[in-house]
PDB file of N, CA and C in Angstrom:
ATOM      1  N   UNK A   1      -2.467   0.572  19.792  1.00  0.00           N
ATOM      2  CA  UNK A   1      -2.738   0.129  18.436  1.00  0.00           C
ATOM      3  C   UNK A   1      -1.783   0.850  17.491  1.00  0.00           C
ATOM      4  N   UNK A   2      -1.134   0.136  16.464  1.00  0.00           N
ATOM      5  CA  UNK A   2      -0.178   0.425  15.528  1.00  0.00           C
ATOM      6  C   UNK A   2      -1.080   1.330  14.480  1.00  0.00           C
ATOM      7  N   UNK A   3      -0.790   1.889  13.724  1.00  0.00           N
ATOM      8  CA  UNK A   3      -1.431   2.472  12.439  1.00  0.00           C
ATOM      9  C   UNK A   3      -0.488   1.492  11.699  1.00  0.00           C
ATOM     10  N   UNK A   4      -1.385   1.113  10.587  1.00  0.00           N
ATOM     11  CA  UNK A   4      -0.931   0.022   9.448  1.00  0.00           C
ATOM     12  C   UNK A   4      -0.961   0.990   8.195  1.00  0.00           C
ATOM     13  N   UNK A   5       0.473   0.708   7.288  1.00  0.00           N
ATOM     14  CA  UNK A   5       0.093   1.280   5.964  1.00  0.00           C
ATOM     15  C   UNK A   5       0.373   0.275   5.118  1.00  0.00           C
ATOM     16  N   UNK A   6      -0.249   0.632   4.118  1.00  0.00           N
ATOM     17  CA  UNK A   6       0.181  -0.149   3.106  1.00  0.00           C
ATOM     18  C   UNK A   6       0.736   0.926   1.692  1.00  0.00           C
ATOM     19  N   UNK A   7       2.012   0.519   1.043  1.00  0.00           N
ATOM     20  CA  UNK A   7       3.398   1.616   0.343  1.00  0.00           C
ATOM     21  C   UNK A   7       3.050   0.285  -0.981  1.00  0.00           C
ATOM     22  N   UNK A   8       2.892   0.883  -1.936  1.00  0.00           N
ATOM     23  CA  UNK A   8       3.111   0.664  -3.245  1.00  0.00           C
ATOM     24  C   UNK A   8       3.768   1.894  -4.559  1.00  0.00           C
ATOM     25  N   UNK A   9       5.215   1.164  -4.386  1.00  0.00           N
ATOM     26  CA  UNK A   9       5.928   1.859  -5.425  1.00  0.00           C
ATOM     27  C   UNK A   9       6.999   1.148  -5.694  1.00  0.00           C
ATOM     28  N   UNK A  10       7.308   1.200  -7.234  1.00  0.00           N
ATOM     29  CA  UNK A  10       8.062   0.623  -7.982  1.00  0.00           C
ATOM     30  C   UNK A  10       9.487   0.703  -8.130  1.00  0.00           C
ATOM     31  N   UNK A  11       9.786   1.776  -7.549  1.00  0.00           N
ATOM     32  CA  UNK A  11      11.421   2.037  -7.123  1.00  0.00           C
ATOM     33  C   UNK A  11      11.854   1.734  -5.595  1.00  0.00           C
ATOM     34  N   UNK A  12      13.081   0.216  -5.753  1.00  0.00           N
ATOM     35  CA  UNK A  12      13.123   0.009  -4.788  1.00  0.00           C
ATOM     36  C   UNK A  12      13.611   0.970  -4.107  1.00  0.00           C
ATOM     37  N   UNK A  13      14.954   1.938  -4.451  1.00  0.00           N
ATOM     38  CA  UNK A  13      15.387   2.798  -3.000  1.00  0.00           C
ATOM     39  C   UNK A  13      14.227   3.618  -2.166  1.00  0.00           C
ATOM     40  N   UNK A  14      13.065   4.033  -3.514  1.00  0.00           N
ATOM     41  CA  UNK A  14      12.096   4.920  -2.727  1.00  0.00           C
ATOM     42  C   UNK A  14      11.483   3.965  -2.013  1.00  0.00           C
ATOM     43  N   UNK A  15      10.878   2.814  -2.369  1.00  0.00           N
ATOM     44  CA  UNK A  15      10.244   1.903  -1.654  1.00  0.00           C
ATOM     45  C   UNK A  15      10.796   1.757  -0.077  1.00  0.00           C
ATOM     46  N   UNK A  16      11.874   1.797   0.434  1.00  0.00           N
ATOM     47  CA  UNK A  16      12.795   1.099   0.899  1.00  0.00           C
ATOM     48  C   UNK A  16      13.009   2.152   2.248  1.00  0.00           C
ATOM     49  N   UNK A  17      12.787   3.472   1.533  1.00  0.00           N
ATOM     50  CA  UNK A  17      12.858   4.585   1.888  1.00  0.00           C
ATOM     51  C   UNK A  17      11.835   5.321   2.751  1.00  0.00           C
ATOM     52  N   UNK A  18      10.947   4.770   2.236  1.00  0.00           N
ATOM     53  CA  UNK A  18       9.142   5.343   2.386  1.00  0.00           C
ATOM     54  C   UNK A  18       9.017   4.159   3.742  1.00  0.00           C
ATOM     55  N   UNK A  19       9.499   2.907   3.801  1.00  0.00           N
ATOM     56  CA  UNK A  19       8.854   1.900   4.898  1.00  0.00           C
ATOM     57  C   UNK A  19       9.937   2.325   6.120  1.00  0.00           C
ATOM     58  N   UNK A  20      11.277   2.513   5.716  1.00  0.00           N
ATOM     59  CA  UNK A  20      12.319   3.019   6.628  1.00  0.00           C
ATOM     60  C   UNK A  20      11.624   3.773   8.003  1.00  0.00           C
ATOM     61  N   UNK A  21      11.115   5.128   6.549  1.00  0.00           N
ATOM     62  CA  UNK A  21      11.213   6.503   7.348  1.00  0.00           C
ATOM     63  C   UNK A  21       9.697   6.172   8.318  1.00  0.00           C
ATOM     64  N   UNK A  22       8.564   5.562   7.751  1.00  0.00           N
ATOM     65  CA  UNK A  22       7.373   4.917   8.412  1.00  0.00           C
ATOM     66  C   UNK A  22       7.714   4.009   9.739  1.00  0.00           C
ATOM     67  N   UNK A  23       8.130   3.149   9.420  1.00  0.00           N
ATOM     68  CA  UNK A  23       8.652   2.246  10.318  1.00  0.00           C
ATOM     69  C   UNK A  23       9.356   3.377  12.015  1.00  0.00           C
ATOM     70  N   UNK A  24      10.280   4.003  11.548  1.00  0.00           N
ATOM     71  CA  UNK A  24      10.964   4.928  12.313  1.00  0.00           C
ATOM     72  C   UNK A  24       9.661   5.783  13.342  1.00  0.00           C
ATOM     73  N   UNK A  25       8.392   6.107  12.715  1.00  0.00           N
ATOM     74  CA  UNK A  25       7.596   7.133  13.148  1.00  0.00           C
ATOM     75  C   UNK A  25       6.749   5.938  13.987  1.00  0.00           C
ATOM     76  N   UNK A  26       6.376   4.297  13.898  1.00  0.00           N
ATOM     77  CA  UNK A  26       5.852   3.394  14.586  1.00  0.00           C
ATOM     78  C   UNK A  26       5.283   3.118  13.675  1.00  0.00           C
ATOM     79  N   UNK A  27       4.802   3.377  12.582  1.00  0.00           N
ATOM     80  CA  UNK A  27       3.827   2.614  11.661  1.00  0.00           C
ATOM     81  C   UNK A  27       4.149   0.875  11.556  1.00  0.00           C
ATOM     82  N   UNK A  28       3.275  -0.024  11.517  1.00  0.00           N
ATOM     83  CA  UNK A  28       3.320  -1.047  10.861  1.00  0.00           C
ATOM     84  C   UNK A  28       3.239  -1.457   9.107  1.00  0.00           C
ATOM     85  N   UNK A  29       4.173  -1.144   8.657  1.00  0.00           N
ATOM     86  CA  UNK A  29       4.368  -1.359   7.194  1.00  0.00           C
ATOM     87  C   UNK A  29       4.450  -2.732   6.323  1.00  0.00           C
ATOM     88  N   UNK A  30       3.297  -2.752   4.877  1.00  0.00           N
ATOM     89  CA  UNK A  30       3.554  -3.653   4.229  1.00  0.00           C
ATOM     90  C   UNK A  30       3.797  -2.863   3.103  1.00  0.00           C
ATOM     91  N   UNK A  31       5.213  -3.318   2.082  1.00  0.00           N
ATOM     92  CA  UNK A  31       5.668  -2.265   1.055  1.00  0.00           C
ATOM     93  C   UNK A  31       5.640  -3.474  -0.127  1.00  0.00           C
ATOM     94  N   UNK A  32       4.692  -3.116  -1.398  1.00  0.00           N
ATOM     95  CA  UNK A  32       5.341  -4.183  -2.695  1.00  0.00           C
ATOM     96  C   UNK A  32       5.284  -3.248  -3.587  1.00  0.00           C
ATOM     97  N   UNK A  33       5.870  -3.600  -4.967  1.00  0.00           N
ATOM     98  CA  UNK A  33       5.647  -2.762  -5.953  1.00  0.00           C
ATOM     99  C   UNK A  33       4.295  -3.562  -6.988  1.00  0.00           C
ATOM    100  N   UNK A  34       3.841  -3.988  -6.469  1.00  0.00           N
ATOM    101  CA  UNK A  34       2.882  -5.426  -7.679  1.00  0.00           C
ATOM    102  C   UNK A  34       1.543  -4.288  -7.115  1.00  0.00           C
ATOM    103  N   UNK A  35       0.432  -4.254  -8.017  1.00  0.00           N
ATOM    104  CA  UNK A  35      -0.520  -3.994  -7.935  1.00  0.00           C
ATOM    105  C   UNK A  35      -1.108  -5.027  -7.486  1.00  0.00           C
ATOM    106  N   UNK A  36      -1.371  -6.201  -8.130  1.00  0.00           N
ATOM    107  CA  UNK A  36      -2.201  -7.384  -7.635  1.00  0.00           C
ATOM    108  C   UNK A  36      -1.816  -8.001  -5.884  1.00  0.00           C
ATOM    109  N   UNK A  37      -0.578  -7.671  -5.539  1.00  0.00           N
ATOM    110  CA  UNK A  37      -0.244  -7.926  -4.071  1.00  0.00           C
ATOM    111  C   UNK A  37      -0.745  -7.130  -3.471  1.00  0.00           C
ATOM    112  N   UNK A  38      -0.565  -5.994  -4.153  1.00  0.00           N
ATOM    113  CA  UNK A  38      -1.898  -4.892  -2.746  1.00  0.00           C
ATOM    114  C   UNK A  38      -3.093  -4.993  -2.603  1.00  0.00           C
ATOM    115  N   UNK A  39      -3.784  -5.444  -4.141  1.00  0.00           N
ATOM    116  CA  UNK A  39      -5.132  -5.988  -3.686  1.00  0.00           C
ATOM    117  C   UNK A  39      -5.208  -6.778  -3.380  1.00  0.00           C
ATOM    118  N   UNK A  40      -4.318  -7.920  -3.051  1.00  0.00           N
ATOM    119  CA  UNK A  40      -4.705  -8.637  -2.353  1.00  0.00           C
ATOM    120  C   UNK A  40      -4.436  -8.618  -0.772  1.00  0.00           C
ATOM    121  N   UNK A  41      -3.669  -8.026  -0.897  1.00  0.00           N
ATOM    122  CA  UNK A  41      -2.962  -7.084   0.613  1.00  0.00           C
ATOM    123  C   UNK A  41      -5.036  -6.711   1.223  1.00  0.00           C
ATOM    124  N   UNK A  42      -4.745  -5.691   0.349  1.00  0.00           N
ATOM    125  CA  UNK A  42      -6.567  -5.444   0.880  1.00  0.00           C
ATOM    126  C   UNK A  42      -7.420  -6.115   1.043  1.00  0.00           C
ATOM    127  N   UNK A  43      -7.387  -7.317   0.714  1.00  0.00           N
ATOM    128  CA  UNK A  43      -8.772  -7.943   1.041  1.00  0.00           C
ATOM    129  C   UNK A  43      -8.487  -8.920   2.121  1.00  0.00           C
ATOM    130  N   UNK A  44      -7.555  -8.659   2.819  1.00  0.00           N
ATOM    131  CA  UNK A  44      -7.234  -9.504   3.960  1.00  0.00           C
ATOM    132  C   UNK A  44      -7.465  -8.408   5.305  1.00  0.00           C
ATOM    133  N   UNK A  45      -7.807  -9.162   6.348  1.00  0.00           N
ATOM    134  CA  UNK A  45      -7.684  -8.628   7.568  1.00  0.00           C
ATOM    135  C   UNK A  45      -6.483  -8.634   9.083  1.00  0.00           C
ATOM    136  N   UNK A  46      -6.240  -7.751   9.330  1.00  0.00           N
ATOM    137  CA  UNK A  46      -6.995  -6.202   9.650  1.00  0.00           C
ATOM    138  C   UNK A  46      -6.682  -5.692   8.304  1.00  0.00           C
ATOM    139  N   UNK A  47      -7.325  -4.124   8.359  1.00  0.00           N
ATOM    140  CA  UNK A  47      -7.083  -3.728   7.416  1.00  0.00           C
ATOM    141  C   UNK A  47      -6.239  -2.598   7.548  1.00  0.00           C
ATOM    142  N   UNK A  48      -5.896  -1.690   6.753  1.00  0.00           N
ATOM    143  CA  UNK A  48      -5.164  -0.476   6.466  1.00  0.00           C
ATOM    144  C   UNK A  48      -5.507   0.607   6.685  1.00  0.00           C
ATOM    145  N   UNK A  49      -5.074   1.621   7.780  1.00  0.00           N
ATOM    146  CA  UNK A  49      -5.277   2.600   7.760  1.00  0.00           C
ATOM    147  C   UNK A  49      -5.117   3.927   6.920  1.00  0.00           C
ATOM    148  N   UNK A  50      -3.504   3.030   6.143  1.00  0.00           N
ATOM    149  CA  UNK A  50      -2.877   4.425   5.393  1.00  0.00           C
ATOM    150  C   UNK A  50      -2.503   3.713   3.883  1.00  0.00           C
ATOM    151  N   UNK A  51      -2.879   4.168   2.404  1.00  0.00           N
ATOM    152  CA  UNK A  51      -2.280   3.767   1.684  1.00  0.00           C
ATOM    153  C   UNK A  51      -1.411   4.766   0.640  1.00  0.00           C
ATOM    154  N   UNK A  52      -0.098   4.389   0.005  1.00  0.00           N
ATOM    155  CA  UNK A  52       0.259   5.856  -0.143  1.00  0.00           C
ATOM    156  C   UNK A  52       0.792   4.264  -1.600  1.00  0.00           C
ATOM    157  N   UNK A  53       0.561   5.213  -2.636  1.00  0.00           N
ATOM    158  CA  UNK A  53       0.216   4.585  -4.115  1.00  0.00           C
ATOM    159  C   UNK A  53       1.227   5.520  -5.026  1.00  0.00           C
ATOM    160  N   UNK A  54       2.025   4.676  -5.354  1.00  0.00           N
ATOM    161  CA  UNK A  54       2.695   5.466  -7.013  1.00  0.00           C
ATOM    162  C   UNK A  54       1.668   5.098  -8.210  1.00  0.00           C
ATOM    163  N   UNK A  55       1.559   6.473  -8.473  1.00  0.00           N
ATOM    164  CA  UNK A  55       0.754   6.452  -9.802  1.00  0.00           C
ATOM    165  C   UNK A  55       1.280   6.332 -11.015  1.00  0.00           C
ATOM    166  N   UNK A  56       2.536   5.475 -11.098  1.00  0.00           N
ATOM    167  CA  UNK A  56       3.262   5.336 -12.244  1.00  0.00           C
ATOM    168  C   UNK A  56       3.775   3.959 -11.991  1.00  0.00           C
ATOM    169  N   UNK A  57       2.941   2.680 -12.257  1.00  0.00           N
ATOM    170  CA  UNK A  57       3.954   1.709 -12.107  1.00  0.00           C
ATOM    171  C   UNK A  57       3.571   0.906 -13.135  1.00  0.00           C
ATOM    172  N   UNK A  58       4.400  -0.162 -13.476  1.00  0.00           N
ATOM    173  CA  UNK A  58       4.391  -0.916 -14.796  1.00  0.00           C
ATOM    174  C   UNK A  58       3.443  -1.229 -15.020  1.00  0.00           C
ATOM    175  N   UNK A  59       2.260  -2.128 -14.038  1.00  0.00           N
ATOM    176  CA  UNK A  59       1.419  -2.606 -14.234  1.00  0.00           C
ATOM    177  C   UNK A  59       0.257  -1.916 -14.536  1.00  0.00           C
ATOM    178  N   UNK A  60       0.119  -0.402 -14.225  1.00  0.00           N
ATOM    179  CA  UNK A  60      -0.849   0.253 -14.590  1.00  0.00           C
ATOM    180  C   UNK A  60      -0.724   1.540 -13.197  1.00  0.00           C
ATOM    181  N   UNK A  61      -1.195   2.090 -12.339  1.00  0.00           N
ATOM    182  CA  UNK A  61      -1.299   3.504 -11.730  1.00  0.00           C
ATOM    183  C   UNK A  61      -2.011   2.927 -10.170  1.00  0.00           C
ATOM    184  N   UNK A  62      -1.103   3.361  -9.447  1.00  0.00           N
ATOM    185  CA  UNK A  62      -2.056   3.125  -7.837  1.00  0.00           C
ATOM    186  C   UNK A  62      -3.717   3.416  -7.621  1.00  0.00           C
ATOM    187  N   UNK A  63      -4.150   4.331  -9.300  1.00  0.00           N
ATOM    188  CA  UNK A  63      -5.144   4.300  -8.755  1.00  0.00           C
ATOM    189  C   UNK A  63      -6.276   3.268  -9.059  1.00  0.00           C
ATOM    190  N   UNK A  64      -5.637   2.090 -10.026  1.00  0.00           N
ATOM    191  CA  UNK A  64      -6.063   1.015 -10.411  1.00  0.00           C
ATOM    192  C   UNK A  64      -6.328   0.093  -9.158  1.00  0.00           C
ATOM    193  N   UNK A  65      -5.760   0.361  -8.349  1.00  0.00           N
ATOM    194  CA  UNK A  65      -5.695  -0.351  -6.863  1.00  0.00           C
ATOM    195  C   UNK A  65      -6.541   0.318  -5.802  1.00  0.00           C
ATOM    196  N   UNK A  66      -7.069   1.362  -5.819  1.00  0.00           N
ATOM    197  CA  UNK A  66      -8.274   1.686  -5.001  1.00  0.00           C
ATOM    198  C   UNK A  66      -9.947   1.665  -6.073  1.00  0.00           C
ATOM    199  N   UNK A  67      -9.688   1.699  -7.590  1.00  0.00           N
ATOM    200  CA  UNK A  67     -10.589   0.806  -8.303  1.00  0.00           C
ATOM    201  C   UNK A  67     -11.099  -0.701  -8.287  1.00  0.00           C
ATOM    202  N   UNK A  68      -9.856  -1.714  -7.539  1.00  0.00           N
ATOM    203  CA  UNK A  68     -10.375  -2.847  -7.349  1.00  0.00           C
ATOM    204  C   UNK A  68      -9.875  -3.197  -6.057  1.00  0.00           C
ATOM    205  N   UNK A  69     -10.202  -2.233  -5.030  1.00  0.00           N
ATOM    206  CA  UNK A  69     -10.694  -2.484  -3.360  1.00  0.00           C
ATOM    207  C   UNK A  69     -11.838  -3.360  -3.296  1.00  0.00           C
ATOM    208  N   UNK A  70     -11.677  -4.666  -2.687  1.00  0.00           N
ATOM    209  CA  UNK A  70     -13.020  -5.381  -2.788  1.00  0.00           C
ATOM    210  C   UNK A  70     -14.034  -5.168  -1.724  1.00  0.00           C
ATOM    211  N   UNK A  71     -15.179  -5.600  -2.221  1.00  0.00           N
ATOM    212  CA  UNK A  71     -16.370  -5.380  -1.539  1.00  0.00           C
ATOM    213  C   UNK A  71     -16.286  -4.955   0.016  1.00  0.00           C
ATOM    214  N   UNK A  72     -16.994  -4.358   0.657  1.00  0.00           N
ATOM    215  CA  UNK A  72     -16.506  -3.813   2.041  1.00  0.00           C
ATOM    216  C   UNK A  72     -15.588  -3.241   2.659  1.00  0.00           C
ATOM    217  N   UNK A  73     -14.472  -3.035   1.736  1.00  0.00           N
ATOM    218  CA  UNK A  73     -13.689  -2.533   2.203  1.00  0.00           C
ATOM    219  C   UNK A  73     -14.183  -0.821   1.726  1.00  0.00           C
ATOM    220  N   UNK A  74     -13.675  -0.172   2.967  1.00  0.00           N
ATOM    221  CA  UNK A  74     -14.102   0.868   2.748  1.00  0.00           C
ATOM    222  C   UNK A  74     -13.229   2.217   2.169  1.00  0.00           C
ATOM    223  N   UNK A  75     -13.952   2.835   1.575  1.00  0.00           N
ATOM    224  CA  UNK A  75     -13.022   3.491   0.155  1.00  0.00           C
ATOM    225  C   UNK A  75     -13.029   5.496   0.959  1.00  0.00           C
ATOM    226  N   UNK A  76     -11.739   5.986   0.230  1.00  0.00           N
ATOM    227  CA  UNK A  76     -11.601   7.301   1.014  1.00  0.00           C
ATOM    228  C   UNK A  76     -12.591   8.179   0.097  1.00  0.00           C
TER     229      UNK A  76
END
């Protein structure tokens, strides 16, 4: 079994950088900079083992995105 992450950040080289160096270690990576793509990223199955969130992005802070984790999904 893969470990799945899911990478939200707004700078592509870091973006780019962060799925690289993941990817390299075996992770299965999904990388966007959109808040609304990760939640929706989340409410699909399987789910995510790992989420690693910039707390500085246009749309508002990664942690706006473990505020609207939907129902059942389970929160750290």
């Amino acid at each position: 079994m893969s470990i799945r992450a899911l990478v939200v950040e707004d700078a592509p080289e870091l973006r780019r950088g962060i799925e690289r160096h993941l990817r390299s270690r075996g992770f299965e990576v999904f990388a966007t900079e959109s808040i609304e793509v990760a939640v929706d990223a989340l409410s699909r199955r399987p789910a995510y083992h790992v989420l690693l969130l910039d707390l500085g992005l246009p749309e508002g802070s990664g942690l706006d995105v473990l505020a609207r984790l939907p129902r059942g999904v389970p929160r750290p």
